[in-house]
PDB file of N, CA and C in Angstrom:
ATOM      1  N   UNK A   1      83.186  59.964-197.170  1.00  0.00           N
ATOM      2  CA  UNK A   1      83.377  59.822-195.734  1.00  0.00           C
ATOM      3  C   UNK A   1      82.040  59.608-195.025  1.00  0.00           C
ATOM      4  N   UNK A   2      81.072  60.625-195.762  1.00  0.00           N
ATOM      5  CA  UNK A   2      79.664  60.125-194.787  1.00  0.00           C
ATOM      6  C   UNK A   2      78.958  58.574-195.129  1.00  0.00           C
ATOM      7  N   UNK A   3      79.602  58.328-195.978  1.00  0.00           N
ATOM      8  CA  UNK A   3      78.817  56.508-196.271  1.00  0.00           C
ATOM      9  C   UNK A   3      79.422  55.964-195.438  1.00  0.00           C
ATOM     10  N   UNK A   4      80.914  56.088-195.076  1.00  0.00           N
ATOM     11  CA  UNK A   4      81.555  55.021-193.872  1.00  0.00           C
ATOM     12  C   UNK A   4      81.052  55.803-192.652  1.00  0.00           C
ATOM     13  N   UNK A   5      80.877  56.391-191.987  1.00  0.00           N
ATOM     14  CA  UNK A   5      80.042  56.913-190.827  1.00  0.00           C
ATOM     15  C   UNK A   5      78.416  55.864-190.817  1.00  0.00           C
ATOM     16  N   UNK A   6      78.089  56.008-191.754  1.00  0.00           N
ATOM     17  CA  UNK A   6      76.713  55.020-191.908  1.00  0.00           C
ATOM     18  C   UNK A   6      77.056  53.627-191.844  1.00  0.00           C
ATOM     19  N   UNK A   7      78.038  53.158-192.812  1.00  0.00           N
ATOM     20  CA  UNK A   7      78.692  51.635-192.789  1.00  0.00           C
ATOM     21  C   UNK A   7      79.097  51.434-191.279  1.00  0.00           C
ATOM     22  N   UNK A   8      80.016  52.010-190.857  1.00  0.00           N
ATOM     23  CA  UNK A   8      80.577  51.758-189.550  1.00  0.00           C
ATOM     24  C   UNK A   8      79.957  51.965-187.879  1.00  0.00           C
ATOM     25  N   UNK A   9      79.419  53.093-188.443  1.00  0.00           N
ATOM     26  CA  UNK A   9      78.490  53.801-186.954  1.00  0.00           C
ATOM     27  C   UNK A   9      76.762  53.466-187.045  1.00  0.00           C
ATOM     28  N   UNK A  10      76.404  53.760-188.302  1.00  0.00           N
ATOM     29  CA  UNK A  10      75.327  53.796-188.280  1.00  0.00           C
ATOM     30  C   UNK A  10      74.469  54.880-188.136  1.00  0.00           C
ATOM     31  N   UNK A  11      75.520  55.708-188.684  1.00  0.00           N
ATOM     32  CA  UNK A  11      75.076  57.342-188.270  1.00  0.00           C
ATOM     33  C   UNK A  11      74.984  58.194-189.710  1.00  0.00           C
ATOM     34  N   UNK A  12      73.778  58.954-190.089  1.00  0.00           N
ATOM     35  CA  UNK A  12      73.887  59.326-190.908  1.00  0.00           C
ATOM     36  C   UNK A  12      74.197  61.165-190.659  1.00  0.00           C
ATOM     37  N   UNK A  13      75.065  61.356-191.325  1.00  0.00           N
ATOM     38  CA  UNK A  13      75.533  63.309-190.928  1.00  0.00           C
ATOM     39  C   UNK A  13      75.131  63.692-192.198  1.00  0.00           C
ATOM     40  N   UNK A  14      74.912  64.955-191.871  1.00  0.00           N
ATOM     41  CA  UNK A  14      74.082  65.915-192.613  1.00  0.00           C
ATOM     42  C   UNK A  14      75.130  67.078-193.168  1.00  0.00           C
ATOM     43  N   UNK A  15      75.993  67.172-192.336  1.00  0.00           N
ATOM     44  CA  UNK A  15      76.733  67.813-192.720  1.00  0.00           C
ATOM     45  C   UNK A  15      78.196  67.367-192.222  1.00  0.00           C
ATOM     46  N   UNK A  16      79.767  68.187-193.046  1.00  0.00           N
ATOM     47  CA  UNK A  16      80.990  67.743-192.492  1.00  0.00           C
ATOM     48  C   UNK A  16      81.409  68.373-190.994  1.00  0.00           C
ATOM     49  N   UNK A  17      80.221  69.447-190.436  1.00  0.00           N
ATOM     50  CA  UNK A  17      80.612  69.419-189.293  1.00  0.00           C
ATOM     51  C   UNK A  17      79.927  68.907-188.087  1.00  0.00           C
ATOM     52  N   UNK A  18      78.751  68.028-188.683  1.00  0.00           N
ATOM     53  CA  UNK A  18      78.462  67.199-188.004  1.00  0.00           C
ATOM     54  C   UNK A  18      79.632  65.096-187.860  1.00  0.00           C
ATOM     55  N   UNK A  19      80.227  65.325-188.888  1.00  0.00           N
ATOM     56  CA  UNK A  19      81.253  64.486-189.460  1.00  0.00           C
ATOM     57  C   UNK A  19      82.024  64.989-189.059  1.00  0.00           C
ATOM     58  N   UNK A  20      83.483  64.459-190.244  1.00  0.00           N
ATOM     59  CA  UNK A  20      84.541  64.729-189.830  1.00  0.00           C
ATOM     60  C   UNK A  20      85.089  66.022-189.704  1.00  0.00           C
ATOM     61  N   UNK A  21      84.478  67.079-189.528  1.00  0.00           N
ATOM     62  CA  UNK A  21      85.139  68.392-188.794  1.00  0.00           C
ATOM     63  C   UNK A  21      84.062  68.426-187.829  1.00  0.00           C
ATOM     64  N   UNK A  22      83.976  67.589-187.164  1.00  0.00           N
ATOM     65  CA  UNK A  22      82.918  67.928-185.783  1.00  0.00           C
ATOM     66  C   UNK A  22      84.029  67.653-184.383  1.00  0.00           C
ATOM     67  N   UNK A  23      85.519  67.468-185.077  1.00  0.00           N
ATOM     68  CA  UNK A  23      86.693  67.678-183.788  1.00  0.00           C
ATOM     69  C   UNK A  23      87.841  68.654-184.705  1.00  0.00           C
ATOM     70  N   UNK A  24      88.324  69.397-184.353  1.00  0.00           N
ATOM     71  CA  UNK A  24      89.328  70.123-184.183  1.00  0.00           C
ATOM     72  C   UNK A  24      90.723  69.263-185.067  1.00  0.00           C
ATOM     73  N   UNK A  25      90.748  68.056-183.723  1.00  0.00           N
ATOM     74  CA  UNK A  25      91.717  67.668-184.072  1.00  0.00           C
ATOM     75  C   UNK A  25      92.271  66.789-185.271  1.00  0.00           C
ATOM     76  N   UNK A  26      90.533  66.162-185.564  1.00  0.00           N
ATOM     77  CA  UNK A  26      90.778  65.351-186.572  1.00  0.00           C
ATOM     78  C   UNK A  26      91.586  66.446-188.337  1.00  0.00           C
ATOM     79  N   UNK A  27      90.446  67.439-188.161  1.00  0.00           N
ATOM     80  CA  UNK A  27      90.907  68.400-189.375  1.00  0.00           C
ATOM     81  C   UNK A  27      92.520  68.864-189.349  1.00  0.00           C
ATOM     82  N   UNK A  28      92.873  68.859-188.574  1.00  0.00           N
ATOM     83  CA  UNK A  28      94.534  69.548-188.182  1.00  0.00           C
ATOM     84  C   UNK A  28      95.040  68.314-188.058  1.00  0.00           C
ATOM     85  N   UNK A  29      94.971  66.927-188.315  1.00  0.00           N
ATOM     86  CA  UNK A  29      96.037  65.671-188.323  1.00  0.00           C
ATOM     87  C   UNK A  29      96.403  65.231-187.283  1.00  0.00           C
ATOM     88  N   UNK A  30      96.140  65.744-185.797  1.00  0.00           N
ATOM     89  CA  UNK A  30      96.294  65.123-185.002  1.00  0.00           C
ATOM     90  C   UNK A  30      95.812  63.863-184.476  1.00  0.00           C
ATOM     91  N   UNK A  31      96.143  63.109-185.420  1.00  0.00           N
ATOM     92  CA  UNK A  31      95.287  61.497-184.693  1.00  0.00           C
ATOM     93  C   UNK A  31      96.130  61.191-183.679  1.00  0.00           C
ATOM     94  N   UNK A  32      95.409  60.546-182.709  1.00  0.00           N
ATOM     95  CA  UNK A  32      95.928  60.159-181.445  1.00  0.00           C
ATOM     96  C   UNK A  32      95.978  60.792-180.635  1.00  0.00           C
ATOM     97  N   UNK A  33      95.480  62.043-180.824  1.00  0.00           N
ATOM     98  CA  UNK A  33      95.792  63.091-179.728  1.00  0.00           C
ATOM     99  C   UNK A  33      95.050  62.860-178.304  1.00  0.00           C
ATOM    100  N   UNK A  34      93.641  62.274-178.457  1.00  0.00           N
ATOM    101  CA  UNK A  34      92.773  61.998-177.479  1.00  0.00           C
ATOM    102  C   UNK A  34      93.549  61.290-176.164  1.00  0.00           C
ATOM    103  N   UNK A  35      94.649  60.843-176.283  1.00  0.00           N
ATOM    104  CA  UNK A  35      95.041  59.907-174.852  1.00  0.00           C
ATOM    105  C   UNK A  35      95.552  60.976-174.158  1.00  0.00           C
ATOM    106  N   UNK A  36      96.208  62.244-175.038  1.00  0.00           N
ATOM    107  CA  UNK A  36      96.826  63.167-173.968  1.00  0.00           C
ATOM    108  C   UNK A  36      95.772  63.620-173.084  1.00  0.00           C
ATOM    109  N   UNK A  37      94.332  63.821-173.415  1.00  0.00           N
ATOM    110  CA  UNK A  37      94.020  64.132-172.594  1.00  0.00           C
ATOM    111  C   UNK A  37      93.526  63.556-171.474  1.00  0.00           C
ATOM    112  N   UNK A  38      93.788  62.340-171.596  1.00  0.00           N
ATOM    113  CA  UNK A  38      93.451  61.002-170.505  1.00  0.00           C
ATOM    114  C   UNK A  38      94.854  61.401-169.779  1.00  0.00           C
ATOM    115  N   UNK A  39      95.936  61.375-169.831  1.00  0.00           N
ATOM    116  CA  UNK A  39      97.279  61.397-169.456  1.00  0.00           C
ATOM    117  C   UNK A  39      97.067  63.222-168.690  1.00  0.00           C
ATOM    118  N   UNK A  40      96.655  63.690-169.229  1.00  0.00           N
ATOM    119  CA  UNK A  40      95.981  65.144-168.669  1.00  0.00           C
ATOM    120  C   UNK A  40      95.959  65.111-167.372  1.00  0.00           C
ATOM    121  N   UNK A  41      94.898  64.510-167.009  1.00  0.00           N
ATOM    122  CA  UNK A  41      93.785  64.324-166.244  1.00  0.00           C
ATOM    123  C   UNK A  41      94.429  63.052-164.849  1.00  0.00           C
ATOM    124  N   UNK A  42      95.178  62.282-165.850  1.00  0.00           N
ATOM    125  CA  UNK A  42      96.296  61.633-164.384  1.00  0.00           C
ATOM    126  C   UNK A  42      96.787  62.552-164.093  1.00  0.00           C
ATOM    127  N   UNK A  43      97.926  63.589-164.555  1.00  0.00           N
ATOM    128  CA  UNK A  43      98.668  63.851-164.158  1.00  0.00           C
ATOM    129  C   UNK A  43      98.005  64.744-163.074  1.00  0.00           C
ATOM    130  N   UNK A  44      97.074  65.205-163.708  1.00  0.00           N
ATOM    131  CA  UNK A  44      96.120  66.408-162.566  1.00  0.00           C
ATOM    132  C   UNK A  44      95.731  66.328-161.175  1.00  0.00           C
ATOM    133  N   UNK A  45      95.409  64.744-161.277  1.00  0.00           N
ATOM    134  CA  UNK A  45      95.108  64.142-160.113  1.00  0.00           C
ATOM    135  C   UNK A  45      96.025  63.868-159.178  1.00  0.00           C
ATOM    136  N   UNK A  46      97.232  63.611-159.656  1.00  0.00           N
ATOM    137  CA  UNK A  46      98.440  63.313-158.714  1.00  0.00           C
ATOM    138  C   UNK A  46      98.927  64.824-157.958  1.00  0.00           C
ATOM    139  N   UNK A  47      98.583  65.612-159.327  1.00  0.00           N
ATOM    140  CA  UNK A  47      98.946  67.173-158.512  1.00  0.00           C
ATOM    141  C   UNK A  47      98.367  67.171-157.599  1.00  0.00           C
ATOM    142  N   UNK A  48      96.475  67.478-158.249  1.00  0.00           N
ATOM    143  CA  UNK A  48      95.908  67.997-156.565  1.00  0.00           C
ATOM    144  C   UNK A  48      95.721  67.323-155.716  1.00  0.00           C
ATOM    145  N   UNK A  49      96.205  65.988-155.893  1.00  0.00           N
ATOM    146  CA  UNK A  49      96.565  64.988-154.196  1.00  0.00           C
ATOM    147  C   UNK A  49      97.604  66.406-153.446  1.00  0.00           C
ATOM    148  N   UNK A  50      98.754  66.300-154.151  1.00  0.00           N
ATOM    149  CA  UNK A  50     100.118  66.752-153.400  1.00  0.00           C
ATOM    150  C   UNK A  50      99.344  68.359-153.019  1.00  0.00           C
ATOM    151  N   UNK A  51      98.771  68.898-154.116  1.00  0.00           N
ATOM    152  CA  UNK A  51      97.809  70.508-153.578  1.00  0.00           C
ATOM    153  C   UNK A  51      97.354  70.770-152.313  1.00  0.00           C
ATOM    154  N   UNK A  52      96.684  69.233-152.364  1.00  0.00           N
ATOM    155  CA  UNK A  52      95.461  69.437-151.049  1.00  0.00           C
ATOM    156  C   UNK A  52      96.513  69.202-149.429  1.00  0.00           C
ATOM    157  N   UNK A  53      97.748  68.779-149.828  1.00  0.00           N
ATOM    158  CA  UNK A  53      98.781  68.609-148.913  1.00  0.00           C
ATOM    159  C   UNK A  53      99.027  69.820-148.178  1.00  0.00           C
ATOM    160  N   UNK A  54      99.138  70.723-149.067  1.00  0.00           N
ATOM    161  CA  UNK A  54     100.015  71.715-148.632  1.00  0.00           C
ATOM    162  C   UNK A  54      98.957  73.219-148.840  1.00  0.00           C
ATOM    163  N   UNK A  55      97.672  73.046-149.462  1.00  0.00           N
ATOM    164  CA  UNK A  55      97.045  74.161-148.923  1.00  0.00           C
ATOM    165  C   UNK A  55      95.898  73.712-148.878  1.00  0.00           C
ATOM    166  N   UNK A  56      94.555  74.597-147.972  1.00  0.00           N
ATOM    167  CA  UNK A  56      93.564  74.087-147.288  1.00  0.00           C
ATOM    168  C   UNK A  56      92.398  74.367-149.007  1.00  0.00           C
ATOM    169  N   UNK A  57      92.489  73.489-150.404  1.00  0.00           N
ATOM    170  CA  UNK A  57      91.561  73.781-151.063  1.00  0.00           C
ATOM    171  C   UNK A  57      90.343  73.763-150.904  1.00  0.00           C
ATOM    172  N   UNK A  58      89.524  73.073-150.761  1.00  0.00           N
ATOM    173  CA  UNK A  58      88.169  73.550-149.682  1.00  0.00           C
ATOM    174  C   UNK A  58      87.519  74.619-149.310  1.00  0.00           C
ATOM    175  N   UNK A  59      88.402  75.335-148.533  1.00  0.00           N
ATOM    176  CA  UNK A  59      88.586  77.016-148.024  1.00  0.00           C
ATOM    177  C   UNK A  59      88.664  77.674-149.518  1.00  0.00           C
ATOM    178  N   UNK A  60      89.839  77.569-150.234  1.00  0.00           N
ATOM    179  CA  UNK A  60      89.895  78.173-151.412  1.00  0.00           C
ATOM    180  C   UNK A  60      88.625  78.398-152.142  1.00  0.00           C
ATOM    181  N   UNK A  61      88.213  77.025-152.568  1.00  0.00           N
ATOM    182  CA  UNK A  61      87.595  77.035-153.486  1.00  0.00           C
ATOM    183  C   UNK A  61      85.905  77.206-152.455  1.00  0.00           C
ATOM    184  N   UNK A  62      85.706  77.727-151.041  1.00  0.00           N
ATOM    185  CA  UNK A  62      84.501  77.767-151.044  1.00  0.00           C
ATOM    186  C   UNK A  62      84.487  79.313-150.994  1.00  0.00           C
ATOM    187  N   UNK A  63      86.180  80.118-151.243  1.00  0.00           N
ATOM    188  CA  UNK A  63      85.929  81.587-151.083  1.00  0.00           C
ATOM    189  C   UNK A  63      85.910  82.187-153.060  1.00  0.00           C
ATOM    190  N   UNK A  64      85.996  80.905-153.857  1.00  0.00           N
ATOM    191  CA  UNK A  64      85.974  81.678-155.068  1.00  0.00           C
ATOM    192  C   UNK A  64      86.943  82.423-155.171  1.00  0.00           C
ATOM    193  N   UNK A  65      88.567  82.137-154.643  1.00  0.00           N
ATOM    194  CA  UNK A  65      89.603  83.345-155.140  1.00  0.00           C
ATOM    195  C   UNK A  65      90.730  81.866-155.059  1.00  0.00           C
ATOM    196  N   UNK A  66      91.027  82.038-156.255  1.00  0.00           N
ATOM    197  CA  UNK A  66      91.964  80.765-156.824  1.00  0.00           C
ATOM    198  C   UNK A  66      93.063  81.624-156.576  1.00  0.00           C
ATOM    199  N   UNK A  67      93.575  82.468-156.389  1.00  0.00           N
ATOM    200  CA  UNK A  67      95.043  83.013-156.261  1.00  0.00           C
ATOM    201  C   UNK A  67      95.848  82.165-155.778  1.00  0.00           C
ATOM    202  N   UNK A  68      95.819  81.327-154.920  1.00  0.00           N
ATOM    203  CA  UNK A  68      96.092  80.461-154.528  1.00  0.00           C
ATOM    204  C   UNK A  68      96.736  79.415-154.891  1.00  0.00           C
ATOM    205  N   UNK A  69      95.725  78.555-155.590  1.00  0.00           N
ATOM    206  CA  UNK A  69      96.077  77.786-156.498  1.00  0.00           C
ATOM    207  C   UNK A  69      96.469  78.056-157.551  1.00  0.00           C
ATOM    208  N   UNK A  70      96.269  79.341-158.183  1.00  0.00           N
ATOM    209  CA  UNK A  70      96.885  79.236-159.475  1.00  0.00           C
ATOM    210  C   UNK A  70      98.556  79.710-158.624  1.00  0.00           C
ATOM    211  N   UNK A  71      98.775  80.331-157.986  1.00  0.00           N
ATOM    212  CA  UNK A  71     100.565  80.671-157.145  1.00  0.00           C
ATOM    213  C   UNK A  71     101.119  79.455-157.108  1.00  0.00           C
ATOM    214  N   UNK A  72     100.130  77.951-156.651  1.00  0.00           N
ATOM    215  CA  UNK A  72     101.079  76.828-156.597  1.00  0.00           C
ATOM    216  C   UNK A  72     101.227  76.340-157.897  1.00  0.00           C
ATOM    217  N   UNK A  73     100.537  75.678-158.699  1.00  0.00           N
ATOM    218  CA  UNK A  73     100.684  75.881-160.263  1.00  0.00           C
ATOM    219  C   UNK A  73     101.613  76.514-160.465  1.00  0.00           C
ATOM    220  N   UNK A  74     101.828  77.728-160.733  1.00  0.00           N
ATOM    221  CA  UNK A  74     102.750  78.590-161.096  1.00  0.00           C
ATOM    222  C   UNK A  74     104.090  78.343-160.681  1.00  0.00           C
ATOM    223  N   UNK A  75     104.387  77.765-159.515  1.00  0.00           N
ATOM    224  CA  UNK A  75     105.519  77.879-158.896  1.00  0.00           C
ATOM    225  C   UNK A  75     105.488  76.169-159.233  1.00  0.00           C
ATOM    226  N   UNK A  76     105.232  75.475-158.710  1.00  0.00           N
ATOM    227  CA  UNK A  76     105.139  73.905-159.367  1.00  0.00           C
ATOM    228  C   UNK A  76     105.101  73.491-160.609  1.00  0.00           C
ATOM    229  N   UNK A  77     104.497  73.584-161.306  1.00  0.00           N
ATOM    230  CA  UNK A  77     104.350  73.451-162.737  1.00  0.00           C
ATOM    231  C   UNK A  77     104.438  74.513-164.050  1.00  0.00           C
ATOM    232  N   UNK A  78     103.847  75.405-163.689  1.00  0.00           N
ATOM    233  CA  UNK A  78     104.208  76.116-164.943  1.00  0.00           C
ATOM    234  C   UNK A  78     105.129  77.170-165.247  1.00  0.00           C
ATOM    235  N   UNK A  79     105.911  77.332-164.013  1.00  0.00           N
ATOM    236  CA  UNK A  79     107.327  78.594-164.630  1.00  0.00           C
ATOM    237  C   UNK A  79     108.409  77.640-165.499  1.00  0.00           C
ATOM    238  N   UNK A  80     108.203  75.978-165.829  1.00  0.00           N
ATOM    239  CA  UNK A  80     108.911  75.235-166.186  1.00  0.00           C
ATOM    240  C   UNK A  80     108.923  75.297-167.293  1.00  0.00           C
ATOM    241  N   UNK A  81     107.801  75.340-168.096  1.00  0.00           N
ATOM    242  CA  UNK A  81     107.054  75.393-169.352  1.00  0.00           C
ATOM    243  C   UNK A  81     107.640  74.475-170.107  1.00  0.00           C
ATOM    244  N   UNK A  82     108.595  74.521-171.101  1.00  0.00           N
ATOM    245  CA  UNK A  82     109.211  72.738-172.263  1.00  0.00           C
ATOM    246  C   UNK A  82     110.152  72.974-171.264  1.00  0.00           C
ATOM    247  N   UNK A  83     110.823  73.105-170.195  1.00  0.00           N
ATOM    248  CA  UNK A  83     112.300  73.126-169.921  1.00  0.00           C
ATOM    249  C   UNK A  83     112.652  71.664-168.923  1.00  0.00           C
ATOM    250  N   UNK A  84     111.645  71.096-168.937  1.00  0.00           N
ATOM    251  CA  UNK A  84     111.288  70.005-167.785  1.00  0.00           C
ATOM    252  C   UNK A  84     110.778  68.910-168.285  1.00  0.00           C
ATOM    253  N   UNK A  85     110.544  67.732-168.220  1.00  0.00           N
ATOM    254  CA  UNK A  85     109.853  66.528-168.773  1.00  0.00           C
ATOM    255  C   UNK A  85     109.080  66.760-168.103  1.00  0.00           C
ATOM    256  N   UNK A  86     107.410  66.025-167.896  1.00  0.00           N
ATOM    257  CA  UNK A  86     106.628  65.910-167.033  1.00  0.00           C
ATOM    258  C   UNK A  86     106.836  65.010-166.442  1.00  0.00           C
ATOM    259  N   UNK A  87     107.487  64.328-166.198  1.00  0.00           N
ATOM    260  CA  UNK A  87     107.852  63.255-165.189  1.00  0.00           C
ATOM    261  C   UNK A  87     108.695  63.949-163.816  1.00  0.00           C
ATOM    262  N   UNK A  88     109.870  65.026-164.834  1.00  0.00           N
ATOM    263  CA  UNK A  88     110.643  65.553-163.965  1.00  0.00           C
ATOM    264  C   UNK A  88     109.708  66.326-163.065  1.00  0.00           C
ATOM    265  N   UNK A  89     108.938  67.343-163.696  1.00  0.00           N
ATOM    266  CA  UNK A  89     107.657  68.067-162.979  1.00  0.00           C
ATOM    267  C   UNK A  89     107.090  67.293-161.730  1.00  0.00           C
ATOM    268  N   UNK A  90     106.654  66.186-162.574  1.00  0.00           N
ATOM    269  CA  UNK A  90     105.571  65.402-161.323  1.00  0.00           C
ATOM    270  C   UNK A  90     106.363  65.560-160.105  1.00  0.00           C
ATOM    271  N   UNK A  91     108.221  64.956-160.381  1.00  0.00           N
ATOM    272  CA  UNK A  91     108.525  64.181-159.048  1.00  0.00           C
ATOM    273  C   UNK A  91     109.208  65.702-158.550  1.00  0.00           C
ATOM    274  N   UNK A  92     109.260  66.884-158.790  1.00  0.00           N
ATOM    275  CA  UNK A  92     109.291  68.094-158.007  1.00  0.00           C
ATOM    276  C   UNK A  92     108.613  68.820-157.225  1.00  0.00           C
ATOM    277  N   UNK A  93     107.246  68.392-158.150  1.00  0.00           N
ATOM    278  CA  UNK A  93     106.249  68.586-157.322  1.00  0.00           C
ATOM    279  C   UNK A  93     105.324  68.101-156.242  1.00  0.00           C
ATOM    280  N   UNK A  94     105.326  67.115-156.648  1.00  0.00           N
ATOM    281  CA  UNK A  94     104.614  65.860-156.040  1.00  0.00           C
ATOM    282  C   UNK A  94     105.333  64.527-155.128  1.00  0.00           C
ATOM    283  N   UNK A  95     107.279  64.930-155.072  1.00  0.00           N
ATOM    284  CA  UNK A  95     107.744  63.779-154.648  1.00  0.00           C
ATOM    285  C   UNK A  95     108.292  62.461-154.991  1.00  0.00           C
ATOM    286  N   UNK A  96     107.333  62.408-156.187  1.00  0.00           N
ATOM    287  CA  UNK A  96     107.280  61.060-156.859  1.00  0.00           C
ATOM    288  C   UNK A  96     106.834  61.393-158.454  1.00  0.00           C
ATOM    289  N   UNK A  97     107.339  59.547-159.313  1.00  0.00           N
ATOM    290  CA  UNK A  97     107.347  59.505-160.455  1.00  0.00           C
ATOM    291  C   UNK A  97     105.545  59.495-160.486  1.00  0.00           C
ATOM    292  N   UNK A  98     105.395  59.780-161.780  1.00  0.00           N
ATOM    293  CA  UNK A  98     103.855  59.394-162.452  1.00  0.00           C
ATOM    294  C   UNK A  98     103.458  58.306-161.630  1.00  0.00           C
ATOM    295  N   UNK A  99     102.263  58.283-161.328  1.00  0.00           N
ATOM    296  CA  UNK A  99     101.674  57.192-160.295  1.00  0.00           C
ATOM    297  C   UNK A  99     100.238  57.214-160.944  1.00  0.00           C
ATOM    298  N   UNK A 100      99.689  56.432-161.394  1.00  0.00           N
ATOM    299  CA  UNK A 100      98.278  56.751-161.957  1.00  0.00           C
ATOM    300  C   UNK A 100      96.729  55.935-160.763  1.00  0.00           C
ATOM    301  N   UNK A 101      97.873  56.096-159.742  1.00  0.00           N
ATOM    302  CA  UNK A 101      97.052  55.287-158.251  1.00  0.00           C
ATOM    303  C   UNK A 101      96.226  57.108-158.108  1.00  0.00           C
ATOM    304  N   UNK A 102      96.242  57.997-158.053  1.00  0.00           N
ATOM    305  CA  UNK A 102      95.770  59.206-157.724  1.00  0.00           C
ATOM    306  C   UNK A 102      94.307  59.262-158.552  1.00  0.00           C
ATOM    307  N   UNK A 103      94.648  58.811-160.047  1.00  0.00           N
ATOM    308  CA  UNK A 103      93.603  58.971-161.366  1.00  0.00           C
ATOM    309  C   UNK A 103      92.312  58.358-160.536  1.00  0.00           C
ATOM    310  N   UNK A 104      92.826  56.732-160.509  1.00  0.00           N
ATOM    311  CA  UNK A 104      92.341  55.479-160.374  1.00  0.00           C
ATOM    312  C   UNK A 104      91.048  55.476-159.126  1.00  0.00           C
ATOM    313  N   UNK A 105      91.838  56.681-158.195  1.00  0.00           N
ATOM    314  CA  UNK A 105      90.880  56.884-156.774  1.00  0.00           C
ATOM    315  C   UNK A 105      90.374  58.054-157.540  1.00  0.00           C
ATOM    316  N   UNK A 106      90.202  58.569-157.806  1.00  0.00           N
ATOM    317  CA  UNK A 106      89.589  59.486-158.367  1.00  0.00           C
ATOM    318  C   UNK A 106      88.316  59.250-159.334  1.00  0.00           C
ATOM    319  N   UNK A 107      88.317  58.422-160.451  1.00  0.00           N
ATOM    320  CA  UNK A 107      87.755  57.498-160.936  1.00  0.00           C
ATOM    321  C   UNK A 107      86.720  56.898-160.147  1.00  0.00           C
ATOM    322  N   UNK A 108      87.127  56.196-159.332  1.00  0.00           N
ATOM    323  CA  UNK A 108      86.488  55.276-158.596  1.00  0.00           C
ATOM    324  C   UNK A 108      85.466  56.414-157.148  1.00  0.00           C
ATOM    325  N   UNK A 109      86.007  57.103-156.836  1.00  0.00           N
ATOM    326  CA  UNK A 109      85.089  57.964-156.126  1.00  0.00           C
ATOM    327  C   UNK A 109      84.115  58.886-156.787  1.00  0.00           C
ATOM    328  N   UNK A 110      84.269  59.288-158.141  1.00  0.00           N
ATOM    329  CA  UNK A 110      82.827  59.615-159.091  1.00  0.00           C
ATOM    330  C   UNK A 110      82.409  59.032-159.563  1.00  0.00           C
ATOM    331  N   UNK A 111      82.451  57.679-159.501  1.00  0.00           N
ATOM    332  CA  UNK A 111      81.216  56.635-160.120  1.00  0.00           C
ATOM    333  C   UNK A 111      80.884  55.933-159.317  1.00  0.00           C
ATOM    334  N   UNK A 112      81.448  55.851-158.133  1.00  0.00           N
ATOM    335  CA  UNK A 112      81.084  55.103-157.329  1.00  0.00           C
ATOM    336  C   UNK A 112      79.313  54.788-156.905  1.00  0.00           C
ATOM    337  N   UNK A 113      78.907  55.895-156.942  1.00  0.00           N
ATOM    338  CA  UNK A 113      77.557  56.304-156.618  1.00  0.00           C
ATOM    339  C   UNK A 113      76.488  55.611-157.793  1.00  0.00           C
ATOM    340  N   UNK A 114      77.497  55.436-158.622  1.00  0.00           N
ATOM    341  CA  UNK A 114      76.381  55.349-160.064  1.00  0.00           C
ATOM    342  C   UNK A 114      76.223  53.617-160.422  1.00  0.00           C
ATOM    343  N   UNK A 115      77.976  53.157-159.561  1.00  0.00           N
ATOM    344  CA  UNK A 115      77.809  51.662-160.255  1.00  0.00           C
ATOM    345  C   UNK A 115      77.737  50.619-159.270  1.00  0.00           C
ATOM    346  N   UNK A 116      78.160  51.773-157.867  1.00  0.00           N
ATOM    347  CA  UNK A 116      77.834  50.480-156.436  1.00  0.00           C
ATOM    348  C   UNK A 116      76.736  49.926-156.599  1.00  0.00           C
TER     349      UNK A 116
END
């Protein structure tokens, strides 16, 4: 495995946990797993659009007491736990189906600075 790391990357590892146990997921068979957490991270964004709707986060988060947010969470998303699709979730919480317009502004307002 470390000769194709060199063939392919150009990287020589010293060890397998600098290689292939240097992720979690690769050792446990999860290939592919990496998009969930892209799909994560939409879905997150669409939440705390609908969050910032309905409580003043700002305030929250400049007093350091998430009670708050974790109560809407809780009551929005996670008393559901497998009993819900996340789609169904989104549009209970949020109104609407998966929209990845939330990600996209999101995206685009932390790099903005770096690639305007």
């Amino acid at each position: 495995m470390d000769k194709l790391y060199k063939e392919y990357l150009n990287i020589d590892v010293k060890t397998d946990t600098e290689g292939i146990l240097q992720d979690i997921h690769w050792s446990g068979g999860s290939f592919g797993y990496f998009p969930t957490y892209a799909l994560g991270s939409a879905y997150s964004a669409q939440l705390y659009n609908q969050m910032k709707k309905e409580l003043n986060v700002e305030e929250v988060f400049a007093e350091k007491d998430l009670t708050t947010v974790n109560e809407w969470l809780k009551e929005k998303v996670h008393k559901f736990g497998k009993s819900k699709t996340p789609q169904e979730i989104l549009i209970m919480a949020t109104g609407e189906p998966f929209n990845p317009k939330y990600y996209i502004e999101y995206l685009k307002e932390k790099y903005k600075k770096i690639y305007d």
